[in-house]
C-alpha atoms as a PDB file:
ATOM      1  CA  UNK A   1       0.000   0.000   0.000  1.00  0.00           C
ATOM      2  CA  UNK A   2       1.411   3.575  -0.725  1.00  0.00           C
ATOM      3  CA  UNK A   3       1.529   6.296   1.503  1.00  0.00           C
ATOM      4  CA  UNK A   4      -1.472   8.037  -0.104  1.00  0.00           C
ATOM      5  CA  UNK A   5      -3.832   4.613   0.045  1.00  0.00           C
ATOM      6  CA  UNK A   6      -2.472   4.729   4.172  1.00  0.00           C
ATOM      7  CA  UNK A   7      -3.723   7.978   4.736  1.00  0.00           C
ATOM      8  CA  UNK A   8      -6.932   7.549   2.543  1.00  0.00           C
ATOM      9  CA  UNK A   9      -7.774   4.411   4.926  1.00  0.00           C
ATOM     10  CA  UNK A  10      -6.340   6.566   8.065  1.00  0.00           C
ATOM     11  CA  UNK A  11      -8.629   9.363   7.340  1.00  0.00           C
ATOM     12  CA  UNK A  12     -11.591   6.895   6.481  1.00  0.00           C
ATOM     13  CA  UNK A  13     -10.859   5.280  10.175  1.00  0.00           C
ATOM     14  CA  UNK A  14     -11.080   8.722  11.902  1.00  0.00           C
ATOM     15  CA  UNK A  15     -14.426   9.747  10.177  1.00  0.00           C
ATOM     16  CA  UNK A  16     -15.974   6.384  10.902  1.00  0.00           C
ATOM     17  CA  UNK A  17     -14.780   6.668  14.943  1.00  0.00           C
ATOM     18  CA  UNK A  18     -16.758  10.002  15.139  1.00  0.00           C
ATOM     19  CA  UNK A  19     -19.540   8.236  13.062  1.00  0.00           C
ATOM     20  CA  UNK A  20     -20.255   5.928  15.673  1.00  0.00           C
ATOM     21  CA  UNK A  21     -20.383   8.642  18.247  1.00  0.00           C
ATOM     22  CA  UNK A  22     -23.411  10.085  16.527  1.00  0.00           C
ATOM     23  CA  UNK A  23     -24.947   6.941  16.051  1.00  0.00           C
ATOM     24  CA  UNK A  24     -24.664   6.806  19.745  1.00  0.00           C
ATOM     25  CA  UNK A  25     -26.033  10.168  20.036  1.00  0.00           C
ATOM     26  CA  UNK A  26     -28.840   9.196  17.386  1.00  0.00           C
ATOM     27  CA  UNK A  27     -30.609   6.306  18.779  1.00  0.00           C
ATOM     28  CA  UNK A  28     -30.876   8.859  21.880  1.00  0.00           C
ATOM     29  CA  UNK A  29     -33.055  10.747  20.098  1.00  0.00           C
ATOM     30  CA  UNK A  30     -34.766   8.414  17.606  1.00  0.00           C
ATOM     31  CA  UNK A  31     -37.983   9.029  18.784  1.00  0.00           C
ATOM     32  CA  UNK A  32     -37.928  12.697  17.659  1.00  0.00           C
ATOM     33  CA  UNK A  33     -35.187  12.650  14.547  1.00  0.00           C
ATOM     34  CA  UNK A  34     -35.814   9.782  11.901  1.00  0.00           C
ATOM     35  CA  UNK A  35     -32.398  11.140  10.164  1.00  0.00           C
ATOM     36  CA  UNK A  36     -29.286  11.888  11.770  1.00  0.00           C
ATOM     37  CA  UNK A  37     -26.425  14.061  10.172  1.00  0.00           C
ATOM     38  CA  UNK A  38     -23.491  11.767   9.609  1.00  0.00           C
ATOM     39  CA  UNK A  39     -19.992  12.931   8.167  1.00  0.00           C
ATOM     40  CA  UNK A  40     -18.951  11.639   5.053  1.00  0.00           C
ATOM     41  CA  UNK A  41     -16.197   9.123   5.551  1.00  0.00           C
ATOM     42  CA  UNK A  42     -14.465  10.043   1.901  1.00  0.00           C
ATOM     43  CA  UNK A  43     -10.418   9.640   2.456  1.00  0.00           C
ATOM     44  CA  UNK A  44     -10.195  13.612   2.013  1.00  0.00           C
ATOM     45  CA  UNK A  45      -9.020  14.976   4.836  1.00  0.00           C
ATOM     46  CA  UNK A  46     -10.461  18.677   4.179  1.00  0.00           C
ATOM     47  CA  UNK A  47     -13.989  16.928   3.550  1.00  0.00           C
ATOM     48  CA  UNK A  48     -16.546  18.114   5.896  1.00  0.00           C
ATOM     49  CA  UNK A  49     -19.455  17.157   4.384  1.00  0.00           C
ATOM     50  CA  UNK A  50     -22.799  15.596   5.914  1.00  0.00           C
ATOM     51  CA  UNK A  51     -25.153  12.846   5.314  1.00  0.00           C
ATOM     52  CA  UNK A  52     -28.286  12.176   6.400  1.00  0.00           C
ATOM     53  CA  UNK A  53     -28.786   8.858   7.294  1.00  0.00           C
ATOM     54  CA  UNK A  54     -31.479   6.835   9.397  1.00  0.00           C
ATOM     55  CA  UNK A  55     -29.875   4.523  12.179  1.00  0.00           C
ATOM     56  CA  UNK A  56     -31.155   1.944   9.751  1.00  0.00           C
ATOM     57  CA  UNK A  57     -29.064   2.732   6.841  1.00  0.00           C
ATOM     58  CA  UNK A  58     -26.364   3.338   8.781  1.00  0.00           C
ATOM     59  CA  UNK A  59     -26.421   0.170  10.549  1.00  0.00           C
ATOM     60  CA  UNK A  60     -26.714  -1.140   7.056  1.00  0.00           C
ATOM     61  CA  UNK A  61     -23.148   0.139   5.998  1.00  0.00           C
ATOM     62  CA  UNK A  62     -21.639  -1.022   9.371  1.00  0.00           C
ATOM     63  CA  UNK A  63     -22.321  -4.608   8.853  1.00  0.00           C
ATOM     64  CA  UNK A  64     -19.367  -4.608   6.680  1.00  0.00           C
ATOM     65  CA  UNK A  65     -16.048  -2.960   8.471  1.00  0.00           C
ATOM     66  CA  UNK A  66     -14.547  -3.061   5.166  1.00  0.00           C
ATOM     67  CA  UNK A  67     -17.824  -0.363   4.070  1.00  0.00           C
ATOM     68  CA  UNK A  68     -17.904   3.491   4.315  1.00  0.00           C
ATOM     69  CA  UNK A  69     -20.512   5.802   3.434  1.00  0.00           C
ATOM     70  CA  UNK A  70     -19.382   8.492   1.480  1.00  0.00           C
ATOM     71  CA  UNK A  71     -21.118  11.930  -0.803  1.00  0.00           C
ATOM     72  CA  UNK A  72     -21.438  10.881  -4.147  1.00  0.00           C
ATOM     73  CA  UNK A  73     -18.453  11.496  -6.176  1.00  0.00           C
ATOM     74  CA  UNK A  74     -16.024  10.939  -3.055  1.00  0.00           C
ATOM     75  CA  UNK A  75     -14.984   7.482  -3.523  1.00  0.00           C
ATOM     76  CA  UNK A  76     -11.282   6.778  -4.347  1.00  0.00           C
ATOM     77  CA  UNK A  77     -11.339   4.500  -6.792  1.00  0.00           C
ATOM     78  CA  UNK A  78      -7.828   3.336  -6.919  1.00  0.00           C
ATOM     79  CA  UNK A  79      -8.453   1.864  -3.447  1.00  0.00           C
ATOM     80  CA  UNK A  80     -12.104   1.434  -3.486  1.00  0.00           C
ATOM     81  CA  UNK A  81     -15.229  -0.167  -5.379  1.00  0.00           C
ATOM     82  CA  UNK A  82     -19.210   1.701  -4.911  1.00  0.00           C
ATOM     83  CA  UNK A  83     -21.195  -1.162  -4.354  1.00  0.00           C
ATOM     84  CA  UNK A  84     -24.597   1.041  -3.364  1.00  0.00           C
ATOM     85  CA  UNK A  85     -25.529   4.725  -4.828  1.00  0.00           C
ATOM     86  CA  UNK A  86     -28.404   6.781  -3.689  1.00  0.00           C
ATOM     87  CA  UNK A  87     -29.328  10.079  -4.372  1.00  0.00           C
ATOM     88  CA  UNK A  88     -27.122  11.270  -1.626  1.00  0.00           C
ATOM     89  CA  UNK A  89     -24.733   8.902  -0.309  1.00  0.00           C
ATOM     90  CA  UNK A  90     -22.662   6.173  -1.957  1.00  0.00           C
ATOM     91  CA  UNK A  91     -21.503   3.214  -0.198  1.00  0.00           C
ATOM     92  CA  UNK A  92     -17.846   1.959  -0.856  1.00  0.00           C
ATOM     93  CA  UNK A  93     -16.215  -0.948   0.011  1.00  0.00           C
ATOM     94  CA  UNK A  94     -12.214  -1.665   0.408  1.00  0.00           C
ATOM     95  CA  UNK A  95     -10.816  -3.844  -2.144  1.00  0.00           C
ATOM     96  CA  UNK A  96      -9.137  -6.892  -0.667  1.00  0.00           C
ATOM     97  CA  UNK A  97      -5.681  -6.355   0.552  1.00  0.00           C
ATOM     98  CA  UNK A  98      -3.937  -3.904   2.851  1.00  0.00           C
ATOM     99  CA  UNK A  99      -6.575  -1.376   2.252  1.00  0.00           C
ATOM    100  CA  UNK A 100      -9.623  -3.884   3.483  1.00  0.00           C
ATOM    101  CA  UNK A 101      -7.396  -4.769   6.667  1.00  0.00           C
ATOM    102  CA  UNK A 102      -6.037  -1.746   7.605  1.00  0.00           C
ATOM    103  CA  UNK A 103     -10.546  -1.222   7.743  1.00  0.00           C
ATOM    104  CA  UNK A 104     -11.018  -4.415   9.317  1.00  0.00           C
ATOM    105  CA  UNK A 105      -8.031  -3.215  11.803  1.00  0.00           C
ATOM    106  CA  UNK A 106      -9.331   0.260  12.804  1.00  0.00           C
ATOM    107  CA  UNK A 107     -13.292  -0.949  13.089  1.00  0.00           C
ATOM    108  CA  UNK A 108     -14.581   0.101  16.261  1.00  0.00           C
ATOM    109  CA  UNK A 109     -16.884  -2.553  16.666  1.00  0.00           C
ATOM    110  CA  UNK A 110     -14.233  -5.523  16.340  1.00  0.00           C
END
């Protein structure tokens, strides 16, 4: 893996971490917000941008530590293959290799 594929998955690993803190945050107020604002988990490091997501589809894209949810037009495709696209969210996946375990290493739910 080259140095820009590590920090692509690096950067991937931090915006996933504070993903799962809003989850956490989400489910505490599912009964009032059916979407919650989730950051997209794109390997740029300036990206800020948000996605709404219910707990649902996120949960969806967590089943897989090798997934990420990511704006449209985000995905690195070098390093990475969209295997879901929605209006306003893609869903990539890790190809097999150092990129997938360096995911499968820095999932916070292994």
């Amino acid at each position: 893996m080259d140095e820009r594929q590590r920090r692509i998955g690096a950067n991937e690993a931090i915006f996933r971490q504070v993903n799962e803190r809003v989850s956490e945050l989400n489910r505490s107020f599912s009964l009032v917000l059916e979407h919650g604002d989730y950051l997209c988990e794109c390997g740029n490091e300036d990206c800020v941008e948000r996605i709404a997501l219910t707990g649902e589809e996120y949960e969806r894209v967590r089943a897989e530590p090798t997934h990420f949810v990511v704006k449209p037009g985000h995905a690195a495709p070098d390093v990475e293959d969209v295997v879901r696209s929605e209006p306003e969210y893609e869903i990539v996946r890790k190809r097999e290799g150092e990129a997938a375990a360096l995911a499968r290493e820095t999932d916070p739910r292994a």
